[in-house]
PDB file of N, CA and C in Angstrom:
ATOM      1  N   UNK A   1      15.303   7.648  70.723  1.00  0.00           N
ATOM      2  CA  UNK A   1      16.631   8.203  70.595  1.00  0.00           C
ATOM      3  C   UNK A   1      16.656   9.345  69.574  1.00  0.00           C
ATOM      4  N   UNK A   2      15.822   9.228  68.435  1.00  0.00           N
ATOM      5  CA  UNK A   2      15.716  10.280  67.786  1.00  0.00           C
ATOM      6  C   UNK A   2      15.717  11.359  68.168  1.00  0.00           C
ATOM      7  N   UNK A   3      14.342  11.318  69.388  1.00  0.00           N
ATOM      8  CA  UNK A   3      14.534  13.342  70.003  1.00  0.00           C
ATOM      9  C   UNK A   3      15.467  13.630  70.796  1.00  0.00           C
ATOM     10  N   UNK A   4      15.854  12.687  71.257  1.00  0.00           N
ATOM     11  CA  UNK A   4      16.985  13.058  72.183  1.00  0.00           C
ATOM     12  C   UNK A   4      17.997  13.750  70.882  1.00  0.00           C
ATOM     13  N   UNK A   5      18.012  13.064  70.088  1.00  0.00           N
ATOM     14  CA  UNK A   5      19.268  13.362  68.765  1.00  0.00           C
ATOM     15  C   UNK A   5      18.771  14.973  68.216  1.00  0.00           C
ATOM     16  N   UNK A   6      17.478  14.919  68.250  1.00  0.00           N
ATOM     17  CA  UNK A   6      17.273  16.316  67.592  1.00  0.00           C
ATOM     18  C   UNK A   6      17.420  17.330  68.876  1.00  0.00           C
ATOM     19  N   UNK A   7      16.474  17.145  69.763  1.00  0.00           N
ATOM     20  CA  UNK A   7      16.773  17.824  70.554  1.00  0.00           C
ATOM     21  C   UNK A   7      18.218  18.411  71.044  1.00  0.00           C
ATOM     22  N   UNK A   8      19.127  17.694  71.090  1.00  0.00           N
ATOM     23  CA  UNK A   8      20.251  18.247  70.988  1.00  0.00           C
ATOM     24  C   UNK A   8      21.150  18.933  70.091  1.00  0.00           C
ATOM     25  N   UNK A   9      20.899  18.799  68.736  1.00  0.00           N
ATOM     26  CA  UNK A   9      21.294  19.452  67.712  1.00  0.00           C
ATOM     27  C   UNK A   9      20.122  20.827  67.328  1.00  0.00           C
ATOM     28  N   UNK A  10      19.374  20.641  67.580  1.00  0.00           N
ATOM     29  CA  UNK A  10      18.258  21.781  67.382  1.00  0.00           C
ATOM     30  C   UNK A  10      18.025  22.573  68.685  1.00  0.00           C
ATOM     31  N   UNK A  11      18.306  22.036  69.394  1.00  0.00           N
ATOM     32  CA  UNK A  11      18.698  23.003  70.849  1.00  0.00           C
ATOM     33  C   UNK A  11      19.563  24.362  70.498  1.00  0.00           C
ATOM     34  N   UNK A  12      20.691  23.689  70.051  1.00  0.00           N
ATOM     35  CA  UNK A  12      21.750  24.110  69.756  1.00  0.00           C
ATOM     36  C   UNK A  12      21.866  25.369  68.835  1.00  0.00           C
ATOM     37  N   UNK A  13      21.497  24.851  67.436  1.00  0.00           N
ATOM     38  CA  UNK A  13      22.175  25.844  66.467  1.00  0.00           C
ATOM     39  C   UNK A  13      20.052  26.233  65.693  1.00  0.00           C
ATOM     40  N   UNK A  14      18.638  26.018  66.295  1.00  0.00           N
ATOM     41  CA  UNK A  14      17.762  26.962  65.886  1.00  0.00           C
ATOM     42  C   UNK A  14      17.473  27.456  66.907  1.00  0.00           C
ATOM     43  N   UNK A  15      17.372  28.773  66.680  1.00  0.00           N
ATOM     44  CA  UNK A  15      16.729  29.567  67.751  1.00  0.00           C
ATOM     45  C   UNK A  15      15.396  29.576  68.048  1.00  0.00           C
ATOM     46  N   UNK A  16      14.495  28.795  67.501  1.00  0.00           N
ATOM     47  CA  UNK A  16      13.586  28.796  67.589  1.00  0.00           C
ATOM     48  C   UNK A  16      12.978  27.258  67.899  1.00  0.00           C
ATOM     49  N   UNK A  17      13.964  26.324  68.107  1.00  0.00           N
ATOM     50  CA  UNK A  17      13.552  24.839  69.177  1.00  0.00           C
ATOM     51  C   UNK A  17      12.653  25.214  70.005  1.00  0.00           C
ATOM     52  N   UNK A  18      11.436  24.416  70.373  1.00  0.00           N
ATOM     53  CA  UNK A  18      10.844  24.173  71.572  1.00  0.00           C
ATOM     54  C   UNK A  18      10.693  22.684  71.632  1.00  0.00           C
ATOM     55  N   UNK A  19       9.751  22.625  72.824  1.00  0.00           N
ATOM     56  CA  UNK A  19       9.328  20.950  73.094  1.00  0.00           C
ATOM     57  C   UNK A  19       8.255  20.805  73.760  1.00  0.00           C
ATOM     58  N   UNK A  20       7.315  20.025  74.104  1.00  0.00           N
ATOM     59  CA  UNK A  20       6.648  20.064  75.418  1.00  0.00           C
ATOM     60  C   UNK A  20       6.801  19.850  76.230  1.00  0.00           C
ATOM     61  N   UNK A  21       6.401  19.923  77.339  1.00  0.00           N
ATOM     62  CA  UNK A  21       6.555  19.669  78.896  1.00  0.00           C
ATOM     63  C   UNK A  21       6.521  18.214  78.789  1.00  0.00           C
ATOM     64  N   UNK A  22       6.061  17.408  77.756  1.00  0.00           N
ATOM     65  CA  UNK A  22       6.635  16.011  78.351  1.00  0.00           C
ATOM     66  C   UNK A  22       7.133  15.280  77.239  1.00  0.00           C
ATOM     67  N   UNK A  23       7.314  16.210  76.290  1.00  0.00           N
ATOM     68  CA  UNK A  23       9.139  15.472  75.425  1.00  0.00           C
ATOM     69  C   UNK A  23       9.935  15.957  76.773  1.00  0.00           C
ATOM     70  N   UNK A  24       9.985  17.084  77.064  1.00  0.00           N
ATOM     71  CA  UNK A  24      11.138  17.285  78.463  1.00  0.00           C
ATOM     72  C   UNK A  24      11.289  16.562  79.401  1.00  0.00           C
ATOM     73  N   UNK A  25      10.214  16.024  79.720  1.00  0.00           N
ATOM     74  CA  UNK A  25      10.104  15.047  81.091  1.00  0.00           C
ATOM     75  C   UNK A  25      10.797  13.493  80.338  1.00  0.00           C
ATOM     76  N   UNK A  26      10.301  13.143  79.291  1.00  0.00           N
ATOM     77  CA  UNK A  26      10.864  11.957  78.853  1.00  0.00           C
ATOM     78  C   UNK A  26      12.449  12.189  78.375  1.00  0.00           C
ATOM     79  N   UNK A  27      12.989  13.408  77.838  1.00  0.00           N
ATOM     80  CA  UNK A  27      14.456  13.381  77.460  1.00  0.00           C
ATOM     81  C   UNK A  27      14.819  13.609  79.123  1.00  0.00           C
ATOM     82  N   UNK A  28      14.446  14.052  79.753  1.00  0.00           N
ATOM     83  CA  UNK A  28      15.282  14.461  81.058  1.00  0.00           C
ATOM     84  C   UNK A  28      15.388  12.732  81.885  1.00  0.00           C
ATOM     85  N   UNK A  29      14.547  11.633  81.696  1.00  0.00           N
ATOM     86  CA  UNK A  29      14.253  10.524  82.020  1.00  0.00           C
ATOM     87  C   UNK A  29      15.522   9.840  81.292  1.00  0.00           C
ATOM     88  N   UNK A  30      15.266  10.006  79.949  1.00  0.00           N
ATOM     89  CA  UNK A  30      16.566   9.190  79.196  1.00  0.00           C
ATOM     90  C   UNK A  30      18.110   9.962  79.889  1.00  0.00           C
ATOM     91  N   UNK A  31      18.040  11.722  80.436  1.00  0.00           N
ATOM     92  CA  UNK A  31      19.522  11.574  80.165  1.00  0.00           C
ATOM     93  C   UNK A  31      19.684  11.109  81.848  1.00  0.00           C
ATOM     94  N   UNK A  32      18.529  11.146  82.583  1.00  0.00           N
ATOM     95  CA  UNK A  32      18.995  10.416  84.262  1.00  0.00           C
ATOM     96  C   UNK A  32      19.826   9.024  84.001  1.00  0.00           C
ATOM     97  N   UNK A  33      19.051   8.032  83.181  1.00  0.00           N
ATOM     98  CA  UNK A  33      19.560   6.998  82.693  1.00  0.00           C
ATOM     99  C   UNK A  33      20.398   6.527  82.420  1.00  0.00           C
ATOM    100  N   UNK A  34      21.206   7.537  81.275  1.00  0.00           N
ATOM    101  CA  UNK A  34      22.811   7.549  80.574  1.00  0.00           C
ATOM    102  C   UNK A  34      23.490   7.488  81.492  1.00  0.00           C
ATOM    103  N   UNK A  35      23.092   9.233  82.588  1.00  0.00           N
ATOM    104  CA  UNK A  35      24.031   9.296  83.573  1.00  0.00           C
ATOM    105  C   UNK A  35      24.299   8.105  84.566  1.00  0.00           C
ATOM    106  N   UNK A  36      23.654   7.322  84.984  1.00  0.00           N
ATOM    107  CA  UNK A  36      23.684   6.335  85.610  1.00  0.00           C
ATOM    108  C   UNK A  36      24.345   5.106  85.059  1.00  0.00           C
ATOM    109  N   UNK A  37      23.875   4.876  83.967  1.00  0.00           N
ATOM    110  CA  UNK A  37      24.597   3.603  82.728  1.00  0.00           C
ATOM    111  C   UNK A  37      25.982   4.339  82.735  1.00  0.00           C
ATOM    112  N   UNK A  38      26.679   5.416  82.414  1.00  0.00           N
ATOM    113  CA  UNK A  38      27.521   5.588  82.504  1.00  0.00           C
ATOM    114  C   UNK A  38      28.814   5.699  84.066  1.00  0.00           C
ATOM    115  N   UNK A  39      28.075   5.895  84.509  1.00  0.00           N
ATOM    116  CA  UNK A  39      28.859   5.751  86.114  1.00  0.00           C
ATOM    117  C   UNK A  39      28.894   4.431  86.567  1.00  0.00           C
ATOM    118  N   UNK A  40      27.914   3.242  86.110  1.00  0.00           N
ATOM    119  CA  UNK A  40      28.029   2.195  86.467  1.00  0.00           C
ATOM    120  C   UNK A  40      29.057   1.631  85.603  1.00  0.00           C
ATOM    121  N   UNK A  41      28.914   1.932  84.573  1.00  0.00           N
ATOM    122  CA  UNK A  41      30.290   1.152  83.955  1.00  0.00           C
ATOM    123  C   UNK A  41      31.406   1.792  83.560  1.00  0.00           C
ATOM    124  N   UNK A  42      31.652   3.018  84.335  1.00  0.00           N
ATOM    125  CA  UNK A  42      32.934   3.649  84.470  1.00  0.00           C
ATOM    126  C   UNK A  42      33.338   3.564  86.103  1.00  0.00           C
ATOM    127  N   UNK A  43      32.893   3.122  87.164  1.00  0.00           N
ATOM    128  CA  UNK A  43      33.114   2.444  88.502  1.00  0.00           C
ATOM    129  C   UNK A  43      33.335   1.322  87.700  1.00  0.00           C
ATOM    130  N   UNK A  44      32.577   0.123  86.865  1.00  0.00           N
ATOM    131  CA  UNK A  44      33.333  -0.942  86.650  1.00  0.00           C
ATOM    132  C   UNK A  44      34.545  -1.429  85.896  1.00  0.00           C
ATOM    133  N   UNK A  45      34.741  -0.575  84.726  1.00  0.00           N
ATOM    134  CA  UNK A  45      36.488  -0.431  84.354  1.00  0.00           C
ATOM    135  C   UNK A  45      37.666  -0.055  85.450  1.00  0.00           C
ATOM    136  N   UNK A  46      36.890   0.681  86.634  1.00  0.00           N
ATOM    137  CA  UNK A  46      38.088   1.674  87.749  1.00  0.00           C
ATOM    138  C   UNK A  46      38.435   0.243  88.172  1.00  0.00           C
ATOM    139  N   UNK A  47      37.406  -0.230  88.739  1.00  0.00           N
ATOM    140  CA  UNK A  47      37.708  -1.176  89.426  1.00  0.00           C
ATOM    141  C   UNK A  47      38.215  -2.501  88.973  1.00  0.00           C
ATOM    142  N   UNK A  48      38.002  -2.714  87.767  1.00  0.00           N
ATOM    143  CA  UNK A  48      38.702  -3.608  87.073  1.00  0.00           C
ATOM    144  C   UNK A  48      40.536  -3.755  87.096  1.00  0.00           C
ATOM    145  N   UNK A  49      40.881  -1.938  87.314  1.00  0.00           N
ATOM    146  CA  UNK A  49      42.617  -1.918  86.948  1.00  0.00           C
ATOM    147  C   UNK A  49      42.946  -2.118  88.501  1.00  0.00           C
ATOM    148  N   UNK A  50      41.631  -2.419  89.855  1.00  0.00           N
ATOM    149  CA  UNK A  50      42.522  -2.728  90.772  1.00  0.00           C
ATOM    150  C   UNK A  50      42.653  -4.277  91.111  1.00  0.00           C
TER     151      UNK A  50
END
């Protein structure tokens, strides 16, 4: 979680961030993940208010 944490703040505000080709492959792995953890349990609150 750390690089994900830097990576996103050092993305951001140094101009001079890089990474390797497979910190990228592993943060791009974690954010498939989120996205998914998050849709699963935002379909399960929707469906909760019916």
């Amino acid at each position: 979680m750390k690089l994900l944490r830097k990576a996103y703040v050092s993305a951001r505000y140094n101009p001079d961030y890089s990474i390797t080709s497979e910190e990228l492959t592993w943060l791009a792995e974690r954010v498939d993940y989120l996205q998914e953890l998050t849709e699963k349990i935002c379909k399960e609150k929707i469906e909760s208010f019916v």
